[in-house]
C-alpha atoms as a PDB file:
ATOM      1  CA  UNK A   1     122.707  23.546   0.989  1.00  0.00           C
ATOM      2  CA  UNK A   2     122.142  20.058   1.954  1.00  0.00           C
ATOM      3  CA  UNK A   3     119.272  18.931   4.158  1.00  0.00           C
ATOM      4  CA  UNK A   4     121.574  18.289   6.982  1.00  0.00           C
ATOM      5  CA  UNK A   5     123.177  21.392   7.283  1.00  0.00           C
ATOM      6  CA  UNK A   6     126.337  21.361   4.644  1.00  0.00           C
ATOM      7  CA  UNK A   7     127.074  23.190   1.839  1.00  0.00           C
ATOM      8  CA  UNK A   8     127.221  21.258  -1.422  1.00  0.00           C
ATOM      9  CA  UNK A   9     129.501  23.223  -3.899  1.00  0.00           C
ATOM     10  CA  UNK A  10     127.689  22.277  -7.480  1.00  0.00           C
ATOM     11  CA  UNK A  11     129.660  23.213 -10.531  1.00  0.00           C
ATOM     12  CA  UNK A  12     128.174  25.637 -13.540  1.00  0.00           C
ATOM     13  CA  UNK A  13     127.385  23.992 -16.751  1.00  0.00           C
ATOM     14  CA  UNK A  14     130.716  25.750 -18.066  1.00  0.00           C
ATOM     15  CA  UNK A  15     132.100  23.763 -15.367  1.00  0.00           C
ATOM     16  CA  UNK A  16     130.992  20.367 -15.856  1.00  0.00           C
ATOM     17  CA  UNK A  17     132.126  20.928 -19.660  1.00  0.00           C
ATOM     18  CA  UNK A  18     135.923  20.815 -18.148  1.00  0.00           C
ATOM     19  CA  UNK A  19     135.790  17.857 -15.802  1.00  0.00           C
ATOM     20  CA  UNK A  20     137.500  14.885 -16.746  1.00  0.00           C
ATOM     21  CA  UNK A  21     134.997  12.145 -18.041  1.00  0.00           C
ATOM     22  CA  UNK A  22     134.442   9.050 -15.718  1.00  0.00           C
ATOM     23  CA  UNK A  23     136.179   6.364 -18.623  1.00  0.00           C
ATOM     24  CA  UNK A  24     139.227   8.693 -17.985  1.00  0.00           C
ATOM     25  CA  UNK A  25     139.135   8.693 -14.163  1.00  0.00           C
ATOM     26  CA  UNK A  26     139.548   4.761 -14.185  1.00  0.00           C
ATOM     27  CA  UNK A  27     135.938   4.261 -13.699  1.00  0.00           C
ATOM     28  CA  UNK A  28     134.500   1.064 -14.951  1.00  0.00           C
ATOM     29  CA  UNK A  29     132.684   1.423 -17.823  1.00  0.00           C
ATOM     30  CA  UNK A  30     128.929   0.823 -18.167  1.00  0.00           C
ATOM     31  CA  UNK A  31     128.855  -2.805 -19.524  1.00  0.00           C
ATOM     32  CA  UNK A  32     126.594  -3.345 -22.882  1.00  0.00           C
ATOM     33  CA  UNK A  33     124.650  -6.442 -24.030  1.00  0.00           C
ATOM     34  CA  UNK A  34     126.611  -8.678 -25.619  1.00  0.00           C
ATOM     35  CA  UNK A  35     126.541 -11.561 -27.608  1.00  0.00           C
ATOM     36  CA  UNK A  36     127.299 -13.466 -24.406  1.00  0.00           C
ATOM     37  CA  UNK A  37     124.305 -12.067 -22.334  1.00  0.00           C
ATOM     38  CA  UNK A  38     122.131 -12.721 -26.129  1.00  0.00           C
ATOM     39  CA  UNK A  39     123.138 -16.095 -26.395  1.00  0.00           C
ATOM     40  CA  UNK A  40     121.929 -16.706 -22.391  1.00  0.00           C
ATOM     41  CA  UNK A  41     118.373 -15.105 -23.135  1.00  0.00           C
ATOM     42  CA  UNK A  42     118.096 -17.185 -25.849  1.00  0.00           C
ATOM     43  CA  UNK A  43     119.208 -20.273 -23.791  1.00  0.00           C
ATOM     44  CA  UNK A  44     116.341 -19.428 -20.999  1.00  0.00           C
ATOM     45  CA  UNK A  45     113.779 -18.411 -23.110  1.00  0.00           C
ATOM     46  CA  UNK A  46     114.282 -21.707 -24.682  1.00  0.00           C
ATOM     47  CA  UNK A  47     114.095 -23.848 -21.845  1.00  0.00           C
ATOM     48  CA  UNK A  48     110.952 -21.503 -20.763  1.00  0.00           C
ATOM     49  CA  UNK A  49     109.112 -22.996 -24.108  1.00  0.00           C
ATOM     50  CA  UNK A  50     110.300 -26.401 -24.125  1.00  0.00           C
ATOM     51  CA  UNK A  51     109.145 -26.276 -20.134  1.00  0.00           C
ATOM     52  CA  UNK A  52     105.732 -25.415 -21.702  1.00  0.00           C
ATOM     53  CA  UNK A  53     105.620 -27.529 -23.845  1.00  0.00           C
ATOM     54  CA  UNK A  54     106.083 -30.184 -21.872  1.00  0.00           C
ATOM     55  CA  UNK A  55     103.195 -28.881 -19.204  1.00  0.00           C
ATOM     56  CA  UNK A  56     101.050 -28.926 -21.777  1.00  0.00           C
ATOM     57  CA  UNK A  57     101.839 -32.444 -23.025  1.00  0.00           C
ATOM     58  CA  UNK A  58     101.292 -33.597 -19.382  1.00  0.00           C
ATOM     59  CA  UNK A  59      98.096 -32.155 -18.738  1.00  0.00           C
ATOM     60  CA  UNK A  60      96.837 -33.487 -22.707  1.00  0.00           C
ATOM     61  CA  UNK A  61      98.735 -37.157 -21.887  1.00  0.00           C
ATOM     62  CA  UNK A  62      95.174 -39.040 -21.979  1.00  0.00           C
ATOM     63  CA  UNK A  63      94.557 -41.744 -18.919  1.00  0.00           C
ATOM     64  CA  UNK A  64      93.924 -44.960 -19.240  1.00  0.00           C
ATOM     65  CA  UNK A  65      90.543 -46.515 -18.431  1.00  0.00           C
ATOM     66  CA  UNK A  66      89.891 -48.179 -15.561  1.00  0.00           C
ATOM     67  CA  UNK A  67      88.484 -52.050 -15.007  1.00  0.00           C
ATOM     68  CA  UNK A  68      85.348 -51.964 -13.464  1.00  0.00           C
ATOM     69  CA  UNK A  69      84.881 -55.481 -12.325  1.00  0.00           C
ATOM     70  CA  UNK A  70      81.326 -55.555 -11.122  1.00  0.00           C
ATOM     71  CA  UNK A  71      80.006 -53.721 -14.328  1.00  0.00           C
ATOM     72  CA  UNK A  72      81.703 -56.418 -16.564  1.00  0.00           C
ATOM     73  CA  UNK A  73      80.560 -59.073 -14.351  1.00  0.00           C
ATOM     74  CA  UNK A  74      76.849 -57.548 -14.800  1.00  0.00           C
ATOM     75  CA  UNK A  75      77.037 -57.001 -18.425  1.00  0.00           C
ATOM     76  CA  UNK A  76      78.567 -60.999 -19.064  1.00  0.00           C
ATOM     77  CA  UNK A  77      75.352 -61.810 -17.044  1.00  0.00           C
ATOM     78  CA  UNK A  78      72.955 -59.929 -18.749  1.00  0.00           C
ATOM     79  CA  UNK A  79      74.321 -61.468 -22.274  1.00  0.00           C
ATOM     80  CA  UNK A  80      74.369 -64.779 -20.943  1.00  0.00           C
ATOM     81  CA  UNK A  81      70.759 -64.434 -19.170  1.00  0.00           C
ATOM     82  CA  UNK A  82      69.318 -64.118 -23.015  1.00  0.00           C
ATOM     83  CA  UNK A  83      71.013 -66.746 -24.863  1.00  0.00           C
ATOM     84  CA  UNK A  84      69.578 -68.896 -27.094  1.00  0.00           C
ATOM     85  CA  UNK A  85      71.163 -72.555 -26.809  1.00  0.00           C
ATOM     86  CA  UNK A  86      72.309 -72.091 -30.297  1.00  0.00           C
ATOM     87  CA  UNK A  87      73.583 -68.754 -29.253  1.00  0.00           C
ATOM     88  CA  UNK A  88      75.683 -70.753 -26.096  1.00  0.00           C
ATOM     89  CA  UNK A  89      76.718 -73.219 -28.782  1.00  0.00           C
ATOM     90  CA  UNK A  90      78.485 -70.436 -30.655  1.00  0.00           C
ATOM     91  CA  UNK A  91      79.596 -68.191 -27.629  1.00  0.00           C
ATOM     92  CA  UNK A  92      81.284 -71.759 -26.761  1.00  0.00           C
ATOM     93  CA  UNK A  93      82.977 -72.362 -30.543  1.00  0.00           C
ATOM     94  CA  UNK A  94      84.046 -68.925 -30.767  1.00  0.00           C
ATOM     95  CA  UNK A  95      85.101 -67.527 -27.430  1.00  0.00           C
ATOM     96  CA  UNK A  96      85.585 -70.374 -24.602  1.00  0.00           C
ATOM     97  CA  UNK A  97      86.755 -73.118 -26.977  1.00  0.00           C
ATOM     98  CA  UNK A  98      89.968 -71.071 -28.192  1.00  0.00           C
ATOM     99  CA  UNK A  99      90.548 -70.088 -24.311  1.00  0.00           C
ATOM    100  CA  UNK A 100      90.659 -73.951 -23.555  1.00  0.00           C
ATOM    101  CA  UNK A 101      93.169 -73.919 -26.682  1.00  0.00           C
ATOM    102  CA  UNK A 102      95.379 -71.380 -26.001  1.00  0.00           C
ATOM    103  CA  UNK A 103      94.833 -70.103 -22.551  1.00  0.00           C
ATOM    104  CA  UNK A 104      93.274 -66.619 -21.002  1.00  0.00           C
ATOM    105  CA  UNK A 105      95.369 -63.932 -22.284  1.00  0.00           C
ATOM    106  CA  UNK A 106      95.315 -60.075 -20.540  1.00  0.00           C
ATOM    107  CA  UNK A 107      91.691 -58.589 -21.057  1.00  0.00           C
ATOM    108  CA  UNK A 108      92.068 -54.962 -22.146  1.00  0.00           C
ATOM    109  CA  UNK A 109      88.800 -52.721 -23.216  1.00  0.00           C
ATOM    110  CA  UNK A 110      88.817 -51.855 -26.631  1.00  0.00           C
ATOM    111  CA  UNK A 111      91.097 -49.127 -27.790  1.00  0.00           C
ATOM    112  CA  UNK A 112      93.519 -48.838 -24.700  1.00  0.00           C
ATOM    113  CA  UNK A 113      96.904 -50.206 -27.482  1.00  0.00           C
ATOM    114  CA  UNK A 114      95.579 -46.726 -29.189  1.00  0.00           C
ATOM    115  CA  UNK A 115      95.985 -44.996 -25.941  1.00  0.00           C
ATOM    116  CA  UNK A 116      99.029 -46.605 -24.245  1.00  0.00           C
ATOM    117  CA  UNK A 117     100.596 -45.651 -27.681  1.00  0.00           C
ATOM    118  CA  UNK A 118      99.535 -42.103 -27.196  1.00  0.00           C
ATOM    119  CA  UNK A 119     101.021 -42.357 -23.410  1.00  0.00           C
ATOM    120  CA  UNK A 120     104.343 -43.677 -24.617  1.00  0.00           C
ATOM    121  CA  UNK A 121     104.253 -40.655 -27.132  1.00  0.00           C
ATOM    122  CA  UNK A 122     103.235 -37.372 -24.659  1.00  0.00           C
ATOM    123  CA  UNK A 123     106.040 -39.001 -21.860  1.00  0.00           C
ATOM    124  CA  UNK A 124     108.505 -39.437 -24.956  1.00  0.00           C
ATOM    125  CA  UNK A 125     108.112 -35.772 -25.753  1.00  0.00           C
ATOM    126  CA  UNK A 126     107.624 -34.225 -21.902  1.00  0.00           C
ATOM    127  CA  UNK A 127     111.280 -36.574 -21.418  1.00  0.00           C
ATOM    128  CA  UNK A 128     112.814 -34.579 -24.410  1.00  0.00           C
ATOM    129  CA  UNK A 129     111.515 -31.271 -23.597  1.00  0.00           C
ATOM    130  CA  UNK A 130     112.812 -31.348 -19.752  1.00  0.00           C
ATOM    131  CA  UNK A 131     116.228 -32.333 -21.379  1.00  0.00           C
ATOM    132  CA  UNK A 132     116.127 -29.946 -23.842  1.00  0.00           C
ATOM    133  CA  UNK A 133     115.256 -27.383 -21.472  1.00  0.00           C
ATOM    134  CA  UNK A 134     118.560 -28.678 -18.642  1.00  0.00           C
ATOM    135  CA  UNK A 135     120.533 -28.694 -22.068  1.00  0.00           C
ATOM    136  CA  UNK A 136     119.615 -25.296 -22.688  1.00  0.00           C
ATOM    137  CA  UNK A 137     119.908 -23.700 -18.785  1.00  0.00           C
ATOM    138  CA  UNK A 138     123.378 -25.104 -18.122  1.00  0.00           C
ATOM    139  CA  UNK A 139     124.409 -23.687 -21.637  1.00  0.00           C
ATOM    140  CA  UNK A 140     122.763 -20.111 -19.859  1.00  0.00           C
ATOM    141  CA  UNK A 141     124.724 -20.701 -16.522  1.00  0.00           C
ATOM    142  CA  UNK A 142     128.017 -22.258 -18.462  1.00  0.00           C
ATOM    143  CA  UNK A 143     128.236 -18.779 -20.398  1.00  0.00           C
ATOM    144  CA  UNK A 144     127.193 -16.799 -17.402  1.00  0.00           C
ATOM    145  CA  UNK A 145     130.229 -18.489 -15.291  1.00  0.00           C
ATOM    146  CA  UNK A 146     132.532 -17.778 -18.228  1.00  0.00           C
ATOM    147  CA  UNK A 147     131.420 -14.066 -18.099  1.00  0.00           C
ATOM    148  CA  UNK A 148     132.277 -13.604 -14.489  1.00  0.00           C
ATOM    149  CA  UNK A 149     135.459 -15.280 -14.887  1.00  0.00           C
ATOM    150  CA  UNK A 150     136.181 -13.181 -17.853  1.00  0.00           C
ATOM    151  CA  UNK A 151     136.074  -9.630 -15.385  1.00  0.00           C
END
């Protein structure tokens, strides 16, 4: 008996043993994983990893160093304040003499070509990650919109 109040005939085990199977009633059959559905875990699970690996290179992409123009201003001062006039002579001949020559070129602290290289790098590889991860997602919902057309 049911909790509302009807009777609910349930078969013997004898009886189940002769009803017809659902596959033979026209019921759908239980679907399996497929190489489809395989292929589309791969797919995301790819584009999961390549999505991390591109996090990562973002947060280890190193930043560039900031000017500080007062504190260069204050350290030129300080190394002119104890010159020698032999020392200005030479300061002259080898720094301000080739300026006069060839001009004032872009003043960049020592090691930042090392680090704009390593920039150019980590955005190189977060760029091919993120693609490789869209590549690999509309593979995943290309296959997935071929298996619902397929029903």
């Amino acid at each position: 008996m049911c909790a509302c109040g009807a009777t609910v005939g349930v078969p013997t085990l004898r009886q189940l043993r002769q009803l017809p199977r659902a596959d033979e009633v026209g019921a759908t059959p239980s679907r399996s994983w497929g190489a489809r559905q395989g292929v589309m875990a791969v797919c995301v699970i790819l584009a999961v990893v390549c999505l991390l690996v591109a996090a990562a290179s973002r947060y280890s992409q190193p930043e560039l160093p900031t000017f500080d123009a007062t504190a260069h201003r204050s350290a030129v001062e300080r190394g002119l304040a104890g010159l020698t006039p032999t020392g200005a002579w030479r300061l002259w001949v080898d720094t301000y003499e080739p300026l006069a020559a060839r001009g004032l070129s872009e003043f960049k602290p020592p090691g930042v070509v090392q680090i704009e290289r390593q920039i150019a790098w980590h955005r190189l590889l977060q760029i091919g990650m993120t693609a490789a991860a869209a590549t690999a997602l509309a593979v995943a919902a290309g296959l997935a919109v071929a298996g619902g057309r397929g029903r």
